[in-house]
C-alpha atoms as a PDB file:
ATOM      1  CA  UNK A   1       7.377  -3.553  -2.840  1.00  0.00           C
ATOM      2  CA  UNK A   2       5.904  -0.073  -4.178  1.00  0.00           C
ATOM      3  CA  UNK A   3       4.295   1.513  -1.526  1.00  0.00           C
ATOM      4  CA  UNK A   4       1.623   2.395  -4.419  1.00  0.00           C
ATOM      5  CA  UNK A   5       0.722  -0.041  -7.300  1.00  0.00           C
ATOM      6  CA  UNK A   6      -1.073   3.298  -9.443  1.00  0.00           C
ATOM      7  CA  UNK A   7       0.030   7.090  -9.305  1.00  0.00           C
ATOM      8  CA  UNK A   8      -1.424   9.508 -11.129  1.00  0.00           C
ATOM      9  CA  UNK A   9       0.038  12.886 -10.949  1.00  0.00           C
ATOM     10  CA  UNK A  10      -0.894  16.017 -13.017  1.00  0.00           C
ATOM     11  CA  UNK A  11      -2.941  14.183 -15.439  1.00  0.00           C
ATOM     12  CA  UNK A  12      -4.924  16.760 -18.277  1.00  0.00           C
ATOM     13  CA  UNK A  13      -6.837  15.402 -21.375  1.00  0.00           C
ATOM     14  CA  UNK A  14      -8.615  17.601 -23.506  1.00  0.00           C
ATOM     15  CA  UNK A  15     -11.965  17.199 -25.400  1.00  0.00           C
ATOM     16  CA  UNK A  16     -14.128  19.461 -27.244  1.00  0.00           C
ATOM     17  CA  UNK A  17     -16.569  19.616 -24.679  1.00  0.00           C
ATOM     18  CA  UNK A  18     -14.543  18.011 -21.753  1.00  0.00           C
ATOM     19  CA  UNK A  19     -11.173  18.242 -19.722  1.00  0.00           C
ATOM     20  CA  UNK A  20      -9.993  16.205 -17.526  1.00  0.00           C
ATOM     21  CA  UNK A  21      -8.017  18.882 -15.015  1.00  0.00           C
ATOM     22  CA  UNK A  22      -4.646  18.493 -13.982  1.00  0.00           C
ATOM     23  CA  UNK A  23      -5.835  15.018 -11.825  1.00  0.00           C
ATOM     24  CA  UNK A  24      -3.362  13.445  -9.145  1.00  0.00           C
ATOM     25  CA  UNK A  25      -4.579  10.613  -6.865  1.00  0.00           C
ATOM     26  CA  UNK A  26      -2.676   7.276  -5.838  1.00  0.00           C
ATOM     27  CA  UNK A  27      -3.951   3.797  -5.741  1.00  0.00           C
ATOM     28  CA  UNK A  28      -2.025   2.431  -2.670  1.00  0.00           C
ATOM     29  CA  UNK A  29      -0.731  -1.544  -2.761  1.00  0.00           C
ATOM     30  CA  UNK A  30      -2.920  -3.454  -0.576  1.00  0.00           C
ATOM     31  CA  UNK A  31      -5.828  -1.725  -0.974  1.00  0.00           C
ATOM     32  CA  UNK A  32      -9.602  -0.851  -2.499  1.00  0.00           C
ATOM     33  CA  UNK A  33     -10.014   2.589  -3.642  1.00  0.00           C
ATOM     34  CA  UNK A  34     -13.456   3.243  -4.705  1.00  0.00           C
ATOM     35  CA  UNK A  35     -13.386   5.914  -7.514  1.00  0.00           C
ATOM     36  CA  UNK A  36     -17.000   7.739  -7.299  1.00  0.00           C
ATOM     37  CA  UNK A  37     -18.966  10.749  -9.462  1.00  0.00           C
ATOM     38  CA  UNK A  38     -21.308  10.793 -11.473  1.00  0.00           C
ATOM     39  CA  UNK A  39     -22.071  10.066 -15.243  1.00  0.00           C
ATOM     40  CA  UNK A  40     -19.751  12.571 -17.333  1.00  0.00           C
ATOM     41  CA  UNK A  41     -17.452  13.383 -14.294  1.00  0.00           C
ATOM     42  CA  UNK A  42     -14.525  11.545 -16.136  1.00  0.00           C
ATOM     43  CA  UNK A  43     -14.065   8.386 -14.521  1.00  0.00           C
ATOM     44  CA  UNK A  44     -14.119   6.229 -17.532  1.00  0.00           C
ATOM     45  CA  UNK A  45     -11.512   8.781 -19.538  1.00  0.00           C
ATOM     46  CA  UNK A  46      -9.431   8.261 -16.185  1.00  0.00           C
ATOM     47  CA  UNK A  47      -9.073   4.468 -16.387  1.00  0.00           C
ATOM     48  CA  UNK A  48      -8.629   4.826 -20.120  1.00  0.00           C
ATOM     49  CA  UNK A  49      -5.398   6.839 -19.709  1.00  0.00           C
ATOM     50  CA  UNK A  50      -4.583   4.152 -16.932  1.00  0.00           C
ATOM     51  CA  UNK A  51      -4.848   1.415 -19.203  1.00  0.00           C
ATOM     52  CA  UNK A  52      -2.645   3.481 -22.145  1.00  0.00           C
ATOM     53  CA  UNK A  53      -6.268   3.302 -24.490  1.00  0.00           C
ATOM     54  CA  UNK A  54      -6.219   7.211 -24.576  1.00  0.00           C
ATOM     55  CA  UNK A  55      -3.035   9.232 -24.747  1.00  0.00           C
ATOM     56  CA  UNK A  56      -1.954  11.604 -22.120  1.00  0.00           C
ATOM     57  CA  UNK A  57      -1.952  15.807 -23.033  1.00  0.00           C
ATOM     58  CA  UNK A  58       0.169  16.267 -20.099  1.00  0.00           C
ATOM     59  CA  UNK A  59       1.041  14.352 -16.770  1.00  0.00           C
ATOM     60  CA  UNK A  60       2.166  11.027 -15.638  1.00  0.00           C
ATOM     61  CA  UNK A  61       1.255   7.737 -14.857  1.00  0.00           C
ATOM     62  CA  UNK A  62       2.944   4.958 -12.563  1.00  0.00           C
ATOM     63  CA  UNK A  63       2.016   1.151 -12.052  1.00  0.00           C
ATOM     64  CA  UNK A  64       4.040  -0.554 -10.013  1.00  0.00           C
ATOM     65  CA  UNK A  65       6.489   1.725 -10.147  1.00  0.00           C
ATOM     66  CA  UNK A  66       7.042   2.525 -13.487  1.00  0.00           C
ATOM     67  CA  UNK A  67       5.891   4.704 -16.411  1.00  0.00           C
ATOM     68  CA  UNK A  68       2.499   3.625 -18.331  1.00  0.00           C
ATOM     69  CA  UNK A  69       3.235   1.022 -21.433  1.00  0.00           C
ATOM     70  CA  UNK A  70       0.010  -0.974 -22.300  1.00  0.00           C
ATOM     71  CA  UNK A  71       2.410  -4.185 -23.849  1.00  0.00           C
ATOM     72  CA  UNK A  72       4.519  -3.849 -20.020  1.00  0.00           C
ATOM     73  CA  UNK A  73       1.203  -4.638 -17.760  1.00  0.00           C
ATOM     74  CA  UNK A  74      -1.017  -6.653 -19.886  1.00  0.00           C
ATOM     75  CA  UNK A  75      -0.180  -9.531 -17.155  1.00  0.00           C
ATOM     76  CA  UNK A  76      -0.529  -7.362 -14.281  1.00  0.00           C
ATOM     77  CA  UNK A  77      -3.930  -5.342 -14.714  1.00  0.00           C
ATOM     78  CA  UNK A  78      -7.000  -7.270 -14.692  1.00  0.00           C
ATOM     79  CA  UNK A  79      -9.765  -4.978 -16.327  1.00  0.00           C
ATOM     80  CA  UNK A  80     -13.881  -5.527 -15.936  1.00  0.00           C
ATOM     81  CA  UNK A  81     -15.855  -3.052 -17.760  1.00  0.00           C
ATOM     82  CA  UNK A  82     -19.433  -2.459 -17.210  1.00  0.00           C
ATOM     83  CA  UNK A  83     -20.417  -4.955 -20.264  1.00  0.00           C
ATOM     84  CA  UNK A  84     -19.103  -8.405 -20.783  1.00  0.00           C
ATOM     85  CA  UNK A  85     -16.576  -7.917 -23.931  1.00  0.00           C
ATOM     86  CA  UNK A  86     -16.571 -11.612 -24.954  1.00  0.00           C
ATOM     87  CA  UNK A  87     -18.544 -12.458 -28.358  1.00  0.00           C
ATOM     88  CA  UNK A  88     -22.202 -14.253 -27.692  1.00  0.00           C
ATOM     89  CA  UNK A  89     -21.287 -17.516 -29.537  1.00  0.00           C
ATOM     90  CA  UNK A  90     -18.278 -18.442 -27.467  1.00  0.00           C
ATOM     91  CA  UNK A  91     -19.053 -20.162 -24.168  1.00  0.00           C
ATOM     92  CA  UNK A  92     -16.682 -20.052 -20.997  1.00  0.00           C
ATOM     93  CA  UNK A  93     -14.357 -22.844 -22.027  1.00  0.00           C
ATOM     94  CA  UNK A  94     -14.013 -21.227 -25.319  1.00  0.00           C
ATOM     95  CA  UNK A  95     -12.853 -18.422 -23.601  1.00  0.00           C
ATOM     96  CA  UNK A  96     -11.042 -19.454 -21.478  1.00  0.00           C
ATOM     97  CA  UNK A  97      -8.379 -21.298 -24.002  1.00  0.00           C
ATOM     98  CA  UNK A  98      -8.209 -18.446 -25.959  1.00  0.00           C
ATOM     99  CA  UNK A  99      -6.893 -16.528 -22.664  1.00  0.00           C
ATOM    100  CA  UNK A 100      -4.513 -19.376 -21.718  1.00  0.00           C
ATOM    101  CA  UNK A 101      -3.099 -18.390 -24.858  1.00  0.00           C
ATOM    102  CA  UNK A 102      -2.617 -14.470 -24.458  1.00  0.00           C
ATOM    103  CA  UNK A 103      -1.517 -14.600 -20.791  1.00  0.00           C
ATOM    104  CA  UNK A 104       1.646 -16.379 -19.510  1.00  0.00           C
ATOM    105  CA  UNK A 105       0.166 -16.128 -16.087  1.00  0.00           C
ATOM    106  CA  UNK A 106      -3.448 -17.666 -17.045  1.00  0.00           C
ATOM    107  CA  UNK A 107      -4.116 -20.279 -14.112  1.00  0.00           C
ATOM    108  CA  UNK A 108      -6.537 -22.907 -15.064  1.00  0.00           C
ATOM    109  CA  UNK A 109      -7.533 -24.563 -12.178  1.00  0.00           C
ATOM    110  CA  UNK A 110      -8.320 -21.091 -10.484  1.00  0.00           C
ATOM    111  CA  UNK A 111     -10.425 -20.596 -13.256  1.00  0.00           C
ATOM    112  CA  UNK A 112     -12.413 -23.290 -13.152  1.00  0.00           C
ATOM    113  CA  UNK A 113     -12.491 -22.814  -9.043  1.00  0.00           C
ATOM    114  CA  UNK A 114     -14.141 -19.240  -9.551  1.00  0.00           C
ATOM    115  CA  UNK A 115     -16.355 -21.103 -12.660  1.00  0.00           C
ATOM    116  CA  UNK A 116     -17.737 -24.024 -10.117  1.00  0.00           C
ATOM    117  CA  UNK A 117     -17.844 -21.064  -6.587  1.00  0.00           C
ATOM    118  CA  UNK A 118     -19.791 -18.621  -8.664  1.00  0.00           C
ATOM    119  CA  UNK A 119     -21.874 -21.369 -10.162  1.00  0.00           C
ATOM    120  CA  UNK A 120     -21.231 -20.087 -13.743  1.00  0.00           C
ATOM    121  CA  UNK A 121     -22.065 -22.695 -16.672  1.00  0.00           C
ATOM    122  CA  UNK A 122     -18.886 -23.498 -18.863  1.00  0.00           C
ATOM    123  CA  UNK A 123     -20.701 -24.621 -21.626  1.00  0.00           C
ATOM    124  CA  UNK A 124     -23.441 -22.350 -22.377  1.00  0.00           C
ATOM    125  CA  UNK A 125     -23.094 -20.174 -24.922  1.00  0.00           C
ATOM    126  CA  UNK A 126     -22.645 -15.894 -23.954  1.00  0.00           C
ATOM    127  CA  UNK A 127     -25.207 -14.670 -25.846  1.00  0.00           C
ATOM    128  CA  UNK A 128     -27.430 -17.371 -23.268  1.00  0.00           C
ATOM    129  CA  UNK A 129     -26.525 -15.652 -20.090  1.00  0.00           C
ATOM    130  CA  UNK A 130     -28.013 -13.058 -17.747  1.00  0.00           C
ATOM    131  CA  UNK A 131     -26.334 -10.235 -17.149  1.00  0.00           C
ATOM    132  CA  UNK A 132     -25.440 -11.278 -13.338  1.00  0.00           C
ATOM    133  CA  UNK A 133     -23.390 -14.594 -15.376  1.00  0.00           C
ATOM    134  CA  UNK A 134     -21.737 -12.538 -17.934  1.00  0.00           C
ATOM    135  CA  UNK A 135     -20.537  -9.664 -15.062  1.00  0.00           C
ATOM    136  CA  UNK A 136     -19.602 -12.927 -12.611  1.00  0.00           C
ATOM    137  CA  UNK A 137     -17.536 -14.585 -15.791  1.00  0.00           C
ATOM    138  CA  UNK A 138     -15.998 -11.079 -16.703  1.00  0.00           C
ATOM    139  CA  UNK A 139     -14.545 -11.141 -12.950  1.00  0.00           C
ATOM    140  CA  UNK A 140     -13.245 -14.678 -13.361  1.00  0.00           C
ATOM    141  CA  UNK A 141     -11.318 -14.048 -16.489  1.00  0.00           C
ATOM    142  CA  UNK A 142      -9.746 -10.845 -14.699  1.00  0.00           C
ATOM    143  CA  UNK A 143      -8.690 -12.869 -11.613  1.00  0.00           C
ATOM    144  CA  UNK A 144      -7.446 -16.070 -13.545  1.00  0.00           C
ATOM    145  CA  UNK A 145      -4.454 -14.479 -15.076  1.00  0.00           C
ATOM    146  CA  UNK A 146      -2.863 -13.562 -11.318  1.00  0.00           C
ATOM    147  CA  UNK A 147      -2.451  -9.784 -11.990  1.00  0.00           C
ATOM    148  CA  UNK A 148      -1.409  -7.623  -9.233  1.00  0.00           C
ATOM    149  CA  UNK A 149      -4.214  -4.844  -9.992  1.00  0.00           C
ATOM    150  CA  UNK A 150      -8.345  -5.173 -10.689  1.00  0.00           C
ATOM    151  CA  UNK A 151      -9.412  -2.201 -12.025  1.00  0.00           C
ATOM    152  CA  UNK A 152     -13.220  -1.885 -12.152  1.00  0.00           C
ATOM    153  CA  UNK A 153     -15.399   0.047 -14.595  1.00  0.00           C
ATOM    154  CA  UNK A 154     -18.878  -0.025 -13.334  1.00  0.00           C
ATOM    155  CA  UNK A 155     -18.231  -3.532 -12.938  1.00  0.00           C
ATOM    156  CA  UNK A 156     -21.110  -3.818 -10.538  1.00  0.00           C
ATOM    157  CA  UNK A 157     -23.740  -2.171 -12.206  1.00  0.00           C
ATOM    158  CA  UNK A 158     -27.164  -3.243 -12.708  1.00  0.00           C
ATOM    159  CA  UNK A 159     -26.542  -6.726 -10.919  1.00  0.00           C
ATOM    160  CA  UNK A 160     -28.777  -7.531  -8.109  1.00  0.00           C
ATOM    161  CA  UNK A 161     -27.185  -7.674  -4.508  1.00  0.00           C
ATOM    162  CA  UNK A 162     -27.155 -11.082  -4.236  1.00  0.00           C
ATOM    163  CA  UNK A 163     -24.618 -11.366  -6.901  1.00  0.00           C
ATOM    164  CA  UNK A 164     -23.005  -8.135  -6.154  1.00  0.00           C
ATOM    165  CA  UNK A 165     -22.287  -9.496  -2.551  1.00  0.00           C
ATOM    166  CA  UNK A 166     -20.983 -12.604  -3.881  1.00  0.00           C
ATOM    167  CA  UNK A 167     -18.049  -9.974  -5.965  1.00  0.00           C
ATOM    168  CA  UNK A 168     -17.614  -7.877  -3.099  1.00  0.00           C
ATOM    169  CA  UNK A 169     -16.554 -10.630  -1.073  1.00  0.00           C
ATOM    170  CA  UNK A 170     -14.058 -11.852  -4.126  1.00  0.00           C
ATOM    171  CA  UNK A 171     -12.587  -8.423  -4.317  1.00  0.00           C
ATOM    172  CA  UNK A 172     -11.822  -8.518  -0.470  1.00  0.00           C
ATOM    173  CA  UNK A 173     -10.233 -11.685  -0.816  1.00  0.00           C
ATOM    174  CA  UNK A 174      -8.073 -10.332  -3.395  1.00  0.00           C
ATOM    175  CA  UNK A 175      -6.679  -7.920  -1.272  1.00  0.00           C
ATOM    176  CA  UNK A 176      -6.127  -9.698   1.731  1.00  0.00           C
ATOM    177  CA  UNK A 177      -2.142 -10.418   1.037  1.00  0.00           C
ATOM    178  CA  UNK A 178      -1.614  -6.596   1.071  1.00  0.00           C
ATOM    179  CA  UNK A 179       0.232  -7.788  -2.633  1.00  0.00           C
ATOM    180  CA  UNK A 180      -2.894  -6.675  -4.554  1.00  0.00           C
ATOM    181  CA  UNK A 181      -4.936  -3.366  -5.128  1.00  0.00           C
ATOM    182  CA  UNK A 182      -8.439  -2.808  -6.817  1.00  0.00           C
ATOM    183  CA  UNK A 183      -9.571   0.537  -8.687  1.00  0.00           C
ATOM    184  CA  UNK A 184     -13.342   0.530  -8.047  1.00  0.00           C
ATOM    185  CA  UNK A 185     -15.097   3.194 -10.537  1.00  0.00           C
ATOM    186  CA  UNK A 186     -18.763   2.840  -9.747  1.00  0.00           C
ATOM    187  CA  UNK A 187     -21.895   5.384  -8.822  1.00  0.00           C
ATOM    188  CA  UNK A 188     -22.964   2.454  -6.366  1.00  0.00           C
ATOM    189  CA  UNK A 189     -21.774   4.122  -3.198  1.00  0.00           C
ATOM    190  CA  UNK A 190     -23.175   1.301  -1.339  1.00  0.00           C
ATOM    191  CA  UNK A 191     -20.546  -1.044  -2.972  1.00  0.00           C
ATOM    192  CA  UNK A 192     -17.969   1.459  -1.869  1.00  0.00           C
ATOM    193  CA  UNK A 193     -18.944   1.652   1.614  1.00  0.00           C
ATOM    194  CA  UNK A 194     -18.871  -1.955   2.518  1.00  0.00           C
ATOM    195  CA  UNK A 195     -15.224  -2.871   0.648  1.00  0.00           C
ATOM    196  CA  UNK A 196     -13.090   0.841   0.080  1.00  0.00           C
ATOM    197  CA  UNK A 197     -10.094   1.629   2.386  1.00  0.00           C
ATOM    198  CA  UNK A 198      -9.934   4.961   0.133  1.00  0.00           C
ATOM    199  CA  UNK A 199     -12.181   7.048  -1.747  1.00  0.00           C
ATOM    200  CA  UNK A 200     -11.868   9.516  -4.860  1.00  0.00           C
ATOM    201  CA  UNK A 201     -14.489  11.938  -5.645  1.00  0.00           C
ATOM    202  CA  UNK A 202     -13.971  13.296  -9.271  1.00  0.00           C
ATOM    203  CA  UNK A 203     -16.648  16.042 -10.658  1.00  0.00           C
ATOM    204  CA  UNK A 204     -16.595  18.029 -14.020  1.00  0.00           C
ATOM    205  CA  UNK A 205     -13.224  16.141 -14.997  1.00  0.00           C
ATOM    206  CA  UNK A 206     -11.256  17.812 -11.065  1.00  0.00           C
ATOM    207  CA  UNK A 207     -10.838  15.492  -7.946  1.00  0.00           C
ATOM    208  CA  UNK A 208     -12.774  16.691  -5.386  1.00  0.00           C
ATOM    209  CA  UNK A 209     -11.634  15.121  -2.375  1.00  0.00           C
ATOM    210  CA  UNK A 210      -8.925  11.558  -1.780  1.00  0.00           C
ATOM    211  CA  UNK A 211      -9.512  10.328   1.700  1.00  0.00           C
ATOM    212  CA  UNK A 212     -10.128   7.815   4.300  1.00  0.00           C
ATOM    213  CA  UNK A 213     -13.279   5.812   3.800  1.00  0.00           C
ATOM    214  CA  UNK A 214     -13.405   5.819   7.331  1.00  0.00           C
ATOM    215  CA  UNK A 215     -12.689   9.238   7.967  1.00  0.00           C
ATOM    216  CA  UNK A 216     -15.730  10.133   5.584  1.00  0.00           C
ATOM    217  CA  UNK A 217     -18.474   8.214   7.614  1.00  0.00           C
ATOM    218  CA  UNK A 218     -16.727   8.745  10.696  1.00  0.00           C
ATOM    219  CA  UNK A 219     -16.327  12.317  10.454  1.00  0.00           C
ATOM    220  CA  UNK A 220     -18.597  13.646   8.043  1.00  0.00           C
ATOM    221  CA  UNK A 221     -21.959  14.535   9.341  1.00  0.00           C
ATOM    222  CA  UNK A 222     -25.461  16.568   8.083  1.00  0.00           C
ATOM    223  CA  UNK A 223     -27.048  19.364  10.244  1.00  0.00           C
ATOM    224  CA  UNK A 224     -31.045  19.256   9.595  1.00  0.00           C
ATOM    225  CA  UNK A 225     -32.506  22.632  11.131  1.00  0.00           C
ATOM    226  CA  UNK A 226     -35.391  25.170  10.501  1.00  0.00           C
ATOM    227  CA  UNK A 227     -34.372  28.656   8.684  1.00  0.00           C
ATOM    228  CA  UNK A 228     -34.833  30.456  11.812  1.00  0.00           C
ATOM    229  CA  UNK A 229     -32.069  28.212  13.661  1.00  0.00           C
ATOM    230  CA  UNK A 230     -29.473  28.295  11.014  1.00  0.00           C
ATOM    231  CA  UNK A 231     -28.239  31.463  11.643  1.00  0.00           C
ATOM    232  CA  UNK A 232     -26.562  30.371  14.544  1.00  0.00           C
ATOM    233  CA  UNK A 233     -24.274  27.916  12.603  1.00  0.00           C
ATOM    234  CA  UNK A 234     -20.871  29.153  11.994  1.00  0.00           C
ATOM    235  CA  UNK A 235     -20.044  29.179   8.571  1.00  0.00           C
ATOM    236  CA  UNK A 236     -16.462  27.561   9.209  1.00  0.00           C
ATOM    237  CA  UNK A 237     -18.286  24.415  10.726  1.00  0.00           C
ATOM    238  CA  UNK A 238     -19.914  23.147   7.800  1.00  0.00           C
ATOM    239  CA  UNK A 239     -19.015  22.776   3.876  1.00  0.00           C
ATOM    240  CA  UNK A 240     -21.982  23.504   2.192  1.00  0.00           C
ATOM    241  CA  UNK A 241     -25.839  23.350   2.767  1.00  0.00           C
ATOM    242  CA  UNK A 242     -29.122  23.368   0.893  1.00  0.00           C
ATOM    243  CA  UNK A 243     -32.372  24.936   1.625  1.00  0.00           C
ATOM    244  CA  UNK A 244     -35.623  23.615   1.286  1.00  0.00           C
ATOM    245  CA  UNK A 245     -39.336  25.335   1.860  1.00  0.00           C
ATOM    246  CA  UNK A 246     -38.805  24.987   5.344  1.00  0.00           C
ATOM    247  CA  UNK A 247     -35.052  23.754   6.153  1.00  0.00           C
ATOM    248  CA  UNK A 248     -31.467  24.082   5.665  1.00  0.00           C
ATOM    249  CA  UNK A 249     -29.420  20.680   5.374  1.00  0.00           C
ATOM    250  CA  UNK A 250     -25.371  21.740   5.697  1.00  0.00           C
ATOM    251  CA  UNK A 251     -22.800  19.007   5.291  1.00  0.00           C
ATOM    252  CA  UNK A 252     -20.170  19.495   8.130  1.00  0.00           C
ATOM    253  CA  UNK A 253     -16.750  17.836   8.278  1.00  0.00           C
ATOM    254  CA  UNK A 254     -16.456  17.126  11.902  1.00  0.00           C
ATOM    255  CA  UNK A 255     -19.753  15.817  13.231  1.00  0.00           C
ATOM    256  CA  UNK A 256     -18.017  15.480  16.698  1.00  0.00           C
ATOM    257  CA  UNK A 257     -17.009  18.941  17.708  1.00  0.00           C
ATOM    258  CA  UNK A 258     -20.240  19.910  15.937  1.00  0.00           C
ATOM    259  CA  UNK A 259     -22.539  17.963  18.457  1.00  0.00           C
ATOM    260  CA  UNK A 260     -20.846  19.685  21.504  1.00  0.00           C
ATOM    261  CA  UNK A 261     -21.252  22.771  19.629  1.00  0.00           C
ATOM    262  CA  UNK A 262     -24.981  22.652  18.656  1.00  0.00           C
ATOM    263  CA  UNK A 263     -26.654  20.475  21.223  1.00  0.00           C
ATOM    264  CA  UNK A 264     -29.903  21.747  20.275  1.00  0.00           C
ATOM    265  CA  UNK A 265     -29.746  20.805  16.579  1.00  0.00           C
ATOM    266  CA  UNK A 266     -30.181  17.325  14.585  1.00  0.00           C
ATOM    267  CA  UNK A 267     -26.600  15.850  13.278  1.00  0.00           C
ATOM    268  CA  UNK A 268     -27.751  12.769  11.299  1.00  0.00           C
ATOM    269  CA  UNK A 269     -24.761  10.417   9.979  1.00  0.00           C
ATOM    270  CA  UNK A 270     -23.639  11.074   6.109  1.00  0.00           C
ATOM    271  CA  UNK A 271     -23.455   8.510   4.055  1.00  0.00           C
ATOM    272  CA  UNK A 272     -20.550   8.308   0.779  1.00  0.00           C
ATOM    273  CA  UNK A 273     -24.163   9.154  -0.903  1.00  0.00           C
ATOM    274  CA  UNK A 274     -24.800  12.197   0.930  1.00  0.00           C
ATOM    275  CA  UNK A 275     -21.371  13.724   0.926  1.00  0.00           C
ATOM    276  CA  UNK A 276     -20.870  12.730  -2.990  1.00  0.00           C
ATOM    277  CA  UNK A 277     -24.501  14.707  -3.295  1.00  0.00           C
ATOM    278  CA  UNK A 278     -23.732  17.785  -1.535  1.00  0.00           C
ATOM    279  CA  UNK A 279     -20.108  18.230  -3.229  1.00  0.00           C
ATOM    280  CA  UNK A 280     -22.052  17.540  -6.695  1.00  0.00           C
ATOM    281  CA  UNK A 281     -25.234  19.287  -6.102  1.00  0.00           C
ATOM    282  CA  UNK A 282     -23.438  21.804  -4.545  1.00  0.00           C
ATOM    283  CA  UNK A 283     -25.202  24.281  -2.265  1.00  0.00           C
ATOM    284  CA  UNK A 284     -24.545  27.835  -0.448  1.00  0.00           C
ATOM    285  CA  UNK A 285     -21.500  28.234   1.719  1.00  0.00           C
END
């Protein structure tokens, strides 16, 4: 088995008022990576070049070992976008027929397992459903077809948590043969934090950081002091910091050795939220 079901190495794409710059990351088998930034920061035009919808300027892409060919891994990528993509008249079993059709690998009975877990109507029509159904169907359709890879636009967007629980706990599932791998695009850090084993930060079309989830919230940590106290923190010991009125925050990357070091100061947790804040926001270093 590929030790990573996605590679992405040296990958450029040039707009007129964009680039993405020269991006490498890897989406290892048997894993979630959660792929964060913000609006703009070129997370959609990533996926795009994944899925062979936008052509590459320079670079290369791997899935499952080999070069990117759309027609090669239509049965092995399953792809949610942040909007359902199925026309408002059909219902589910509409849909679903019409998929039995275009996939060798559609399985019908999982379908209608998800359909009856999820509590999803087969019979009403898709312009009828909330947003929560038409997300929750979107996921079914993905999984039913047995693909090796989920990759997720914004897939969890604007659902409440109720239902966004119920997805999260899908997606572990998926994963848990150590066969399957998820690429989780989203600006819900939350999401991130309870299901990634990896995460990408991309910002202004570079990668920012590739690591650990667990080494992030583990290791990661935020200094909260008054101006006066803040000249006694090394500048080595923390990445980056902002000042308000009457403090300095600094983002350090080893919270640890940075509470033996500064007893007297407050070293709150970070949060995927706080670190992806400070690296976009930015700050004095």
């Amino acid at each position: 088995m590929e030790q990573n079901s996605i590679v992405v190495k040296n990958v450029t794409k040039k707009f007129d008022d964009f680039m993405l710059d020269h991006i490498s990351f890897t989406v290892p088998t048997g894993r979630i990576v959660g792929f964060i930034g913000e609006n703009g920061a070129g997370k959609s035009t990533t996926i795009n070049l994944i899925l062979d919808q936008l052509k590459l300027d320079a670079g290369e892409i791997r899935i499952l070992g080999k070069q990117n060919h759309s027609y090669l891994h239509k049965e092995n990528i399953g792809v949610v976008f942040d909007e359902c993509k199925f026309h408002s008249v059909l219902n589910a079993k509409d849909i679903a027929q019409i998929l039995s059709g275009s996939y060798k690998t559609w399985d019908m009975n999982l379908f209608e397992e998800y359909m009856k877990r999820l509590d999803v109507p087969l019979n009403k029509s898709i312009g009828q459903l909330s947003k929560g159904m038409k997300m929750k169907l979107s996921i079914i359709c993905a999984l039913s077809h047995r693909p090796q890879i989920l990759i997720l636009d914004e897939a969890t967007t604007g659902l409440d948590p109720v239902v966004r629980d119920e997805i999260l706990d899908i997606f572990l599932e998926f994963i848990q043969d150590e066969e399957h791998s998820i690429l989780f695009s989203t600006h819900i850090t939350s999401d991130i934090q309870k299901v990634a084993d990896y995460v990408i930060l991309i910002h202004n079309g570079k990668i920012i950081f590739e690591e650990k989830k667990d080494d992030l919230i583990y290791n990661y940590g935020i200094i909260r002091c008054k101006k006066s106290e803040f000249n006694t923190v090394s500048p080595d010991d923390y990445v980056c910091c902002r000042e308000t009125n009457l403090s300095v925050e600094c983002l350090i990357h080893d919270k640890v050795a940075a509470k033996k070091r500064y007893k007297n100061l407050i070293i709150d947790n970070a949060s995927i939220e706080d670190i992806m804040l400070f690296y976009i926001k930015g700050g004095v270093k």
